[in-house]
Protein backbone atom coordinates (compact mmCIF):
# COMPACT_ATOMS: atom_id res chain seq x y z
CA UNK A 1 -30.15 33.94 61.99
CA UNK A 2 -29.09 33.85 58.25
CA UNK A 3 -25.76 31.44 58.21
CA UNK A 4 -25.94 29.52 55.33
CA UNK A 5 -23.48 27.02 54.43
CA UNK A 6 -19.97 28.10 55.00
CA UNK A 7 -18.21 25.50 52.33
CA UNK A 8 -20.52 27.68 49.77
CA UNK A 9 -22.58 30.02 50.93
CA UNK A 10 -26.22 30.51 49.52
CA UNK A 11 -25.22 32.34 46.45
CA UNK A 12 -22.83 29.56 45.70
CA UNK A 13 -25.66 26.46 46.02
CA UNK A 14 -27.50 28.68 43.42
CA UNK A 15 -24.94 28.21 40.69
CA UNK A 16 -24.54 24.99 41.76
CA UNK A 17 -28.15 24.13 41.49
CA UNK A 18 -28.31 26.09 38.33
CA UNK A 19 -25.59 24.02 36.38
CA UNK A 20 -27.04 21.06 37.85
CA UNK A 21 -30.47 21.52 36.40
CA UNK A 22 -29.27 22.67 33.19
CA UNK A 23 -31.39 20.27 30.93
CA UNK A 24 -33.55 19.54 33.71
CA UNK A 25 -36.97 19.75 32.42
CA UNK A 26 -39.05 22.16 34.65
CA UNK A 27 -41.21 20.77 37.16
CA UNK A 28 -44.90 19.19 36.08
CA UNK A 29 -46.87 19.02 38.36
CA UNK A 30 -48.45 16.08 36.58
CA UNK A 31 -45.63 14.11 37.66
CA UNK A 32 -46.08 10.85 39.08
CA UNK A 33 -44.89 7.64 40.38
CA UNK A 34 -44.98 4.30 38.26
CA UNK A 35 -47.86 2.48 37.56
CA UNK A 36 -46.68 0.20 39.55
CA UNK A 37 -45.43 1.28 42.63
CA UNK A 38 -45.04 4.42 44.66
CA UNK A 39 -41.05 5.33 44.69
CA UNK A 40 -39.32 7.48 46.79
CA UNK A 41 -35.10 8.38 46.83
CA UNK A 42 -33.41 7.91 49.77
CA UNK A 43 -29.54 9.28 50.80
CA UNK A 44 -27.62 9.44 53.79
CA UNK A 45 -23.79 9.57 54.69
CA UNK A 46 -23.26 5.12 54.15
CA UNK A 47 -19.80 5.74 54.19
CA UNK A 48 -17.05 7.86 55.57
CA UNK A 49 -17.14 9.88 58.66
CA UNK A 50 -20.62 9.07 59.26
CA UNK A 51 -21.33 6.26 58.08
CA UNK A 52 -22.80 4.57 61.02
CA UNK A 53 -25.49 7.34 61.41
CA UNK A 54 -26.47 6.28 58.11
CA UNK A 55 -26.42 2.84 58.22
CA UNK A 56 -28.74 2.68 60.87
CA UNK A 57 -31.09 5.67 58.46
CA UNK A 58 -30.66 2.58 55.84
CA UNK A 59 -31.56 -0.01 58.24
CA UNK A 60 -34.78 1.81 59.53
CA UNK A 61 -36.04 2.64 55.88
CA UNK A 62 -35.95 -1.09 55.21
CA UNK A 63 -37.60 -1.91 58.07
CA UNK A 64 -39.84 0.51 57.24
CA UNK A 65 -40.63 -0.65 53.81
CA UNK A 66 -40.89 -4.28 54.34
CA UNK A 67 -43.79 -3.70 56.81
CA UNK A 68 -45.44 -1.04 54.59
CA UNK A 69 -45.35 -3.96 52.28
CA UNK A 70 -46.55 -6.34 54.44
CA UNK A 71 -49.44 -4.60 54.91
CA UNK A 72 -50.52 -4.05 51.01
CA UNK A 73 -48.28 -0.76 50.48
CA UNK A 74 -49.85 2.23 49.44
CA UNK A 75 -52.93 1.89 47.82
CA UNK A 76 -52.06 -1.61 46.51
CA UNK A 77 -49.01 -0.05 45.22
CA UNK A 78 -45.49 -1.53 46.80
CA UNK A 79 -43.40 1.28 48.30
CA UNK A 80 -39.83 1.43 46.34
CA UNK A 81 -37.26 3.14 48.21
CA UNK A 82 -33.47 3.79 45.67
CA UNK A 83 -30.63 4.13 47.96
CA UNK A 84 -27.57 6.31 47.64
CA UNK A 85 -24.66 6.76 49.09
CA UNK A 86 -23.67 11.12 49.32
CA UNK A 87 -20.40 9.67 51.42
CA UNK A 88 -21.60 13.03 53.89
CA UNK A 89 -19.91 15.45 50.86
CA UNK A 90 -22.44 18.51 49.53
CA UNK A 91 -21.32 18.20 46.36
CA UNK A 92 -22.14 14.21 46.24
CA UNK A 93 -25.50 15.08 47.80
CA UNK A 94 -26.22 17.47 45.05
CA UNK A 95 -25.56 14.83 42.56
CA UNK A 96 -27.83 12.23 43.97
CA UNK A 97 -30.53 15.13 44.16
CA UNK A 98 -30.11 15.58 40.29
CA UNK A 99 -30.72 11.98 39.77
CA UNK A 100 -33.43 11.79 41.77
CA UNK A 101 -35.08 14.91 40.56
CA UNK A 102 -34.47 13.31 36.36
CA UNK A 103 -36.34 10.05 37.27
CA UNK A 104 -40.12 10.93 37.17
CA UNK A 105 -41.21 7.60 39.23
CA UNK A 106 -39.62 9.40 42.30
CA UNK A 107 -42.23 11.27 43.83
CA UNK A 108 -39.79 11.99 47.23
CA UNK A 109 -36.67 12.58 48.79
CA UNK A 110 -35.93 11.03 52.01
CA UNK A 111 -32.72 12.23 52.97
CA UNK A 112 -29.94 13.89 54.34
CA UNK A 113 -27.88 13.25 57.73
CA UNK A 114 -26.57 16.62 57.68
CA UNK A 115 -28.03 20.21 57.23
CA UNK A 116 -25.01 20.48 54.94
CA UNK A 117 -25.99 18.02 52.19
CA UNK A 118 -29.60 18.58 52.92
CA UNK A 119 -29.67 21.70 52.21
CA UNK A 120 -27.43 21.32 48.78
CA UNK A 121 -30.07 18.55 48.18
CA UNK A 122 -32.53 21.23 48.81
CA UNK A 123 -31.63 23.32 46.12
CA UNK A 124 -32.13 21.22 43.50
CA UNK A 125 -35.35 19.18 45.15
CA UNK A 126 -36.53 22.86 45.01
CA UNK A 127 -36.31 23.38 41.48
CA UNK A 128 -37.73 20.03 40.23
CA UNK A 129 -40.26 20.56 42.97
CA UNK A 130 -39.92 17.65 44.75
CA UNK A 131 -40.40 16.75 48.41
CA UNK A 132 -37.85 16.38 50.74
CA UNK A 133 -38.17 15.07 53.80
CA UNK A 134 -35.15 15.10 56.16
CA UNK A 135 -34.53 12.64 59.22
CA UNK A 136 -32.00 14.93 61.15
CA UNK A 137 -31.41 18.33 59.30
CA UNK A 138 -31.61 21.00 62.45
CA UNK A 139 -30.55 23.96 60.61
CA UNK A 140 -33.10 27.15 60.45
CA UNK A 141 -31.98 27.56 56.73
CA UNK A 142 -33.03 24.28 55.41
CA UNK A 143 -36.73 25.02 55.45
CA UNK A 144 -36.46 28.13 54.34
CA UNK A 145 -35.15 27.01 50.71
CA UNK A 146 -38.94 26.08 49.70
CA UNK A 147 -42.24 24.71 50.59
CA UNK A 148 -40.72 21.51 49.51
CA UNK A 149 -38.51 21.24 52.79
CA UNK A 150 -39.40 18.92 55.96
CA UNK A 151 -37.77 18.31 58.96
CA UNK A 152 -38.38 15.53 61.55
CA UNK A 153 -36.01 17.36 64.91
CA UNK A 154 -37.05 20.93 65.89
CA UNK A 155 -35.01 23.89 64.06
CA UNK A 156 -31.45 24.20 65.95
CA UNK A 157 -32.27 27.62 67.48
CA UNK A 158 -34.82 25.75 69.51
CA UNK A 159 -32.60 23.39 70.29
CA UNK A 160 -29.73 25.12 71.23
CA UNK A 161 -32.08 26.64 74.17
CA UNK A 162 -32.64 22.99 75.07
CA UNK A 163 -28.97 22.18 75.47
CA UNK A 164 -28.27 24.95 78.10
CA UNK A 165 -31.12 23.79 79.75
CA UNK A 166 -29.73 20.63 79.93
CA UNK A 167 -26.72 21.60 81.03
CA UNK A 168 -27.56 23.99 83.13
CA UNK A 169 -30.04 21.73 85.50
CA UNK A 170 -27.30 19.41 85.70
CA UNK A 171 -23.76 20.11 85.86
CA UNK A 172 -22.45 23.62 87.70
CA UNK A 173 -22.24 26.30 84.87
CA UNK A 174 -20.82 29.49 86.04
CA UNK A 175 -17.54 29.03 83.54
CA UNK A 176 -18.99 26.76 80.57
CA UNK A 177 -16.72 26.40 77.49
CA UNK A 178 -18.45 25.44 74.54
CA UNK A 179 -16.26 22.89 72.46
CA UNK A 180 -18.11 22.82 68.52
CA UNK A 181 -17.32 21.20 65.25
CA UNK A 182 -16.64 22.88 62.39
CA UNK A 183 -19.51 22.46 60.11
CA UNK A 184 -22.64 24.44 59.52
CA UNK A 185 -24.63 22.47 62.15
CA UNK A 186 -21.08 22.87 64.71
CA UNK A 187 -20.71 26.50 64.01
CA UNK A 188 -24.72 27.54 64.47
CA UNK A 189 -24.91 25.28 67.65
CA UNK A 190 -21.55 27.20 69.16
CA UNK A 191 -22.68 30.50 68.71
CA UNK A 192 -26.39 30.02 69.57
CA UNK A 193 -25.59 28.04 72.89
CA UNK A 194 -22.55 30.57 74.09
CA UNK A 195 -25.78 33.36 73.33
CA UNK A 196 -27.53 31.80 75.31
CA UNK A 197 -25.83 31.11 77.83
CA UNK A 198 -24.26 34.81 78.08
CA UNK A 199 -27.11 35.74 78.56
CA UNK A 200 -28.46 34.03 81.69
CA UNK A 201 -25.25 35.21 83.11
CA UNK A 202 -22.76 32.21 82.49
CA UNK A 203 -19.37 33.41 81.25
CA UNK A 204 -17.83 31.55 78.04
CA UNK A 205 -14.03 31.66 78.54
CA UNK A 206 -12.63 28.71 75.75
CA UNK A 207 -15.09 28.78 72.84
CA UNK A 208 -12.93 26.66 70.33
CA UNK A 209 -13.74 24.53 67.34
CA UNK A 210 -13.01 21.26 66.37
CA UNK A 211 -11.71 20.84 62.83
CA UNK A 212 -13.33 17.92 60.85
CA UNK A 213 -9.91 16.00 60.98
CA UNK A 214 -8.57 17.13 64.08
CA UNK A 215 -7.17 14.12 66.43
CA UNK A 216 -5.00 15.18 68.83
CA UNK A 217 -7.32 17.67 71.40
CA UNK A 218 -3.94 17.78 73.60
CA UNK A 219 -3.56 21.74 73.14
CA UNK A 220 -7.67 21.99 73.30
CA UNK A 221 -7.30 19.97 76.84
CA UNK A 222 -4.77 22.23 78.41
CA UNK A 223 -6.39 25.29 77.52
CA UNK A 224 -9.51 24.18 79.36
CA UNK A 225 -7.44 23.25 82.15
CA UNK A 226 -5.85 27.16 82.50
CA UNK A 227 -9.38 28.30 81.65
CA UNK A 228 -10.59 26.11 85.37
CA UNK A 229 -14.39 25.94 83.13
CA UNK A 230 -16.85 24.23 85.17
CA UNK A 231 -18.10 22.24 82.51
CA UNK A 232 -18.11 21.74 79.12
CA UNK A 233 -20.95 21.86 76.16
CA UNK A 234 -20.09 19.42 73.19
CA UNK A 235 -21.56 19.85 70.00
CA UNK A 236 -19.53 17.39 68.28
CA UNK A 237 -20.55 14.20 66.47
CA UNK A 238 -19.75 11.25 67.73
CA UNK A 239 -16.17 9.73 66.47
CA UNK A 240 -14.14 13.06 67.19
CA UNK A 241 -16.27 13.66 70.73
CA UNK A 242 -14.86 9.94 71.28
CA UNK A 243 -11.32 10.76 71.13
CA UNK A 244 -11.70 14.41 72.96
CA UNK A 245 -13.62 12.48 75.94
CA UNK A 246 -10.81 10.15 75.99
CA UNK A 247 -8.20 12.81 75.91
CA UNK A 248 -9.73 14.93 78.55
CA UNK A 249 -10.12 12.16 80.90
CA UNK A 250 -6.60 10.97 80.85
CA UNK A 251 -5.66 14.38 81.46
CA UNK A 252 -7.54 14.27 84.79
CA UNK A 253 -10.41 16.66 83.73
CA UNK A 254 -13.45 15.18 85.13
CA UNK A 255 -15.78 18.22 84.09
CA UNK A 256 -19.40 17.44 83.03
CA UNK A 257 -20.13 16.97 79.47
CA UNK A 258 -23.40 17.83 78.15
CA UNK A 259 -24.25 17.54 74.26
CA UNK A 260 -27.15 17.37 72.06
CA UNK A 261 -28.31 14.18 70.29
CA UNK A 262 -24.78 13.46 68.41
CA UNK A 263 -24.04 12.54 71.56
CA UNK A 264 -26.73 9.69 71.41
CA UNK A 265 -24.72 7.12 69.29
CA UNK A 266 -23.34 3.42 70.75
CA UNK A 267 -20.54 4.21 68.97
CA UNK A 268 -19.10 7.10 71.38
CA UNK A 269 -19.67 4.61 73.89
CA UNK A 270 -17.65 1.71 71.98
CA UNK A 271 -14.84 4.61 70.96
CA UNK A 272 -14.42 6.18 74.52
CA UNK A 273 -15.10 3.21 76.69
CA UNK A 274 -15.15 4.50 80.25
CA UNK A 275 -14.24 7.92 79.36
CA UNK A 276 -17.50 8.25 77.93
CA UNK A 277 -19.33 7.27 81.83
CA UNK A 278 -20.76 10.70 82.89
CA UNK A 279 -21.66 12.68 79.48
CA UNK A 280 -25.16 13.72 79.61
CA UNK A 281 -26.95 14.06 76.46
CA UNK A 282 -30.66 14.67 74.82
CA UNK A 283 -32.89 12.11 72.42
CA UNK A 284 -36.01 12.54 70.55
CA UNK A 285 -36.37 8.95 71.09
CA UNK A 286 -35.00 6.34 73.68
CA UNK A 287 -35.37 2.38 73.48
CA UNK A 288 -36.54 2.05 76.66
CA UNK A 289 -39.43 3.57 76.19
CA UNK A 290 -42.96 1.59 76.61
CA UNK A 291 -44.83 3.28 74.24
CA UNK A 292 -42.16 2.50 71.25
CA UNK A 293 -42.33 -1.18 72.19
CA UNK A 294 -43.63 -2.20 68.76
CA UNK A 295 -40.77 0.04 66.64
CA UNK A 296 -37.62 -1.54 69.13
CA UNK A 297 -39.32 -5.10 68.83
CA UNK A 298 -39.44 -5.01 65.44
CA UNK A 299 -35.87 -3.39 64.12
CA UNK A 300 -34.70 -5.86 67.04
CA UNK A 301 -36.16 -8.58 65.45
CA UNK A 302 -33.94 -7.81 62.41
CA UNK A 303 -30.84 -6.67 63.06
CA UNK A 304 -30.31 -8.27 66.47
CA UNK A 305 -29.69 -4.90 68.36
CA UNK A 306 -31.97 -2.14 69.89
CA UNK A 307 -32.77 1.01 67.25
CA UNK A 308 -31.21 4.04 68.16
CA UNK A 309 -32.29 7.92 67.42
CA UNK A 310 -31.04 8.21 64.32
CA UNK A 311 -32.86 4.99 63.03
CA UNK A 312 -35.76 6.60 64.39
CA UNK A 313 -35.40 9.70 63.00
CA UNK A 314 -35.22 7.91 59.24
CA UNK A 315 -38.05 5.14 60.34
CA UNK A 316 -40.39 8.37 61.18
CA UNK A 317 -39.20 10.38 58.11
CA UNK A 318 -40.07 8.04 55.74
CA UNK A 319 -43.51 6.66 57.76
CA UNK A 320 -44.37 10.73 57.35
CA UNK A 321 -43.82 10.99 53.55
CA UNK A 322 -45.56 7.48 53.22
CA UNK A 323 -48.92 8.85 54.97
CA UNK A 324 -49.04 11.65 52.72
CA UNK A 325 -48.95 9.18 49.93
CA UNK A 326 -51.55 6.80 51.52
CA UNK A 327 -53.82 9.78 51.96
CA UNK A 328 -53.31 10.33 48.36
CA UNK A 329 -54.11 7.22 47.35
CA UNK A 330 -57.07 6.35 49.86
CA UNK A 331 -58.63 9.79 48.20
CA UNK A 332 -57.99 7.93 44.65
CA UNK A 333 -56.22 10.64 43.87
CA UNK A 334 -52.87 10.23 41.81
CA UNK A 335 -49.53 10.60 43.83
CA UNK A 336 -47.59 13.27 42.26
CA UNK A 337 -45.27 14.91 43.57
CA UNK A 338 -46.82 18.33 44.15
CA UNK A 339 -49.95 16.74 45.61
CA UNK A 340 -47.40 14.58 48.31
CA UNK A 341 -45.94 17.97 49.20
CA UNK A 342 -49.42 19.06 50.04
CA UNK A 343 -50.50 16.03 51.80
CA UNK A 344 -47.38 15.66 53.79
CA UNK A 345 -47.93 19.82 54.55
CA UNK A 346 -51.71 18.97 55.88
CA UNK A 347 -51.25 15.49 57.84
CA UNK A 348 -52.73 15.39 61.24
CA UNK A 349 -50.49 15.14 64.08
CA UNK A 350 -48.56 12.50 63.63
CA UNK A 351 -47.35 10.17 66.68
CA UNK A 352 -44.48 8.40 65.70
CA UNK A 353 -41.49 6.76 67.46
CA UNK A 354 -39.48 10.17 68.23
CA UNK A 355 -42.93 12.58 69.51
CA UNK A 356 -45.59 14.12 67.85
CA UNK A 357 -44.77 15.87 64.50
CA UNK A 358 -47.06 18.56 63.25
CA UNK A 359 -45.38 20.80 60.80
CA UNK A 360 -45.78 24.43 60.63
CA UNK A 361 -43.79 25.50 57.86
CA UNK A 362 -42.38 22.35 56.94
CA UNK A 363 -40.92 22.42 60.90
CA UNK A 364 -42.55 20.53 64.20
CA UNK A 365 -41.98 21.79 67.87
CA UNK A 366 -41.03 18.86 70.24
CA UNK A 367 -40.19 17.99 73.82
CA UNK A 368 -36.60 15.93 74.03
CA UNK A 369 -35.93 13.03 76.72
CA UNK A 370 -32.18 13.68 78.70
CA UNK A 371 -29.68 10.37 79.20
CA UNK A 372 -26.61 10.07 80.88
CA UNK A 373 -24.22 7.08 80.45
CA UNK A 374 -23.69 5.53 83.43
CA UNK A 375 -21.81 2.01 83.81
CA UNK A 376 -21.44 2.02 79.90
CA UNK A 377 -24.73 2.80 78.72
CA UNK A 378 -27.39 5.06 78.31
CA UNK A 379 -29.81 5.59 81.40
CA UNK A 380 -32.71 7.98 81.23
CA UNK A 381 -31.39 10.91 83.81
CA UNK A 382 -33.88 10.85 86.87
């Protein structure tokens, strides 16, 4: 499917990138890190609408870097991480992507929460040929900017198959109406899931978007009510899903709500409070799992609360882009930031805290773990 971004559009990032890089030098592929220390850039939403998605990104790279550290860092070298702040705006992301892509110790990009502002990033990390790696970025497009693009989820078409599956081995599905947001990851999750589910025979009678500052779901409630759906599909993120839940459930509508992994947040949980008991979601990664013992320990440890999926998303995004480096170095060869591309390109499988990621194309191909909250939390769905 070729959607690109619909605040722009693909032709738009191009002059965007272009006047961005005007007085960029082009990339050399002699370009490397510090002396002194291995650096790469990191940028997430740390404020605004999604700001506690990337908060806990920021929480696992630290964690992340202080036991890389630990350890002797890469090659001798201490990892160096710059932090900033793209407030989850394209523009701002494109910015931080200049800056990045101007300093010649950063040898990577570890960033963004959205395909939005990772794939404006993109454009520019493109140019200056530098690799990107990005925790959550779903969207098919993103890789196909450059070689320089990595993703740590599976591409959003695969996932969208995932969600009906989902729903449809748990909730009654013969009227499903597919509630999305309005944003490039929303729209391409809407129309991929009602295609799917169309055509396994479900019918799709309210297909309706949410608009990014959209409150009152009053109207949206009462035309799922007329529509008698069976159950709903919500491919929201987590603050407006918190009000809809709320909404829906004090209109009486006790319809199943399944959603993908924007679902997975302690916030909706915090925001909805009981009207939150029921949804049914899916997770790369969940805390209760044995074998990710020593990741939940650790981040624990620290900040006093148990990692969720998006921490884990960031804490294997940057462990990835780090073993390319160490590979680097252990073959004494420098770390530039061509040569990370490749090494990040040929790692092994790599078993980290949300699956096994083995990229083919810059994309891996993973199996996802269902919740449900029950009683105010998230349970693994037997």
């Amino acid at each position: 499917m070729k959607r690109r971004m619909n605040w722009l559009g693909r032709a738009g990032l191009a002059l965007v990138a272009a006047g961005l890089l005007q007085g960029l030098a082009a990339p050399a592929p002699a370009l490397a890190q510090s002396q002194d220390s291995v650096t790469f850039g990191f940028f997430a939403p740390l404020t605004g609408r999604f700001g506690a998605n990337g908060e806990r990104f920021k929480e696992a790279v630290n964690l992340f870097v202080e036991q890389t550290n630990a350890a002797g860092g890469i090659g001798g070298k201490p990892l160096v991480v710059l932090t900033e702040d793209d407030r989850g705006e394209p523009m701002q992301a494109t910015a931080i992507a200049q800056k990045f892509s101007e300093n010649p110790a950063v040898v990577a990009a570890i960033g963004s929460f959205t395909s939005g502002n990772s794939i404006a990033a993109g454009e520019i990390f493109a140019a200056a040929g530098v690799p990107q790696v990005s925790p959550s970025s779903s969207h098919p497009d993103y890789t196909k900017i450059s070689k320089y693009q990595f993703r740590i989820p599976n591409t959003q078409d695969t996932m969208s198959l995932k969600y009906v599956s989902a729903l449809k081995d748990n909730a009654p599905h013969k009227r499903v109406a597919i509630i999305y947001f309005q944003d490039d990851w929303g729209i391409f999750v809407g129309n991929a899931t009602k295609a799917a589910l169309e055509k396994d025979g479900s019918e799709v009678p309210v297909f309706e978007a949410m608009l990014p500052d959209a409150r009152d779901f009053r109207p949206l409630v009462t035309k799922l009510r007329q529509a008698n759906v069976d159950s709903i599909l919500l491919a929201s993120h987590y603050g407006p899903s918190a009000t809809f839940l709320q909404q829906l459930r004090q209109a009486g509508l006790e319809q199943t709500v399944v959603g993908p992994e924007t679902l997975y947040n302690p916030e909706l949980i915090t925001l909805a409070g009981d009207a939150a008991n029921g949804v049914i979601t899916t997770t790369y990664f969940f805390p209760g799992d044995p074998t990710k013992v020593a990741f939940v320990d650790a981040y624990k440890a620290k900040y006093g609360r148990d990692p969720d999926l998006w921490a884990a998303y960031a804490y294997d995004a940057i462990a990835i882009a780090t073993a390319g480096a160490k590979a680097l170095a252990d073959a004494g060869k420098p770390v530039t930031r061509d040569a990370l591309r490749d090494a990040i390109a040929d790692l092994p499988a790599y078993d980290g805290v949300t699956g096994v990621t083995k990229f083919v194309n810059g994309t891996p191909a993973k199996d996802l773990t269902i919740l449900k909250i029950k009683d105010g939390a998230y349970t693994l769905l037997q």
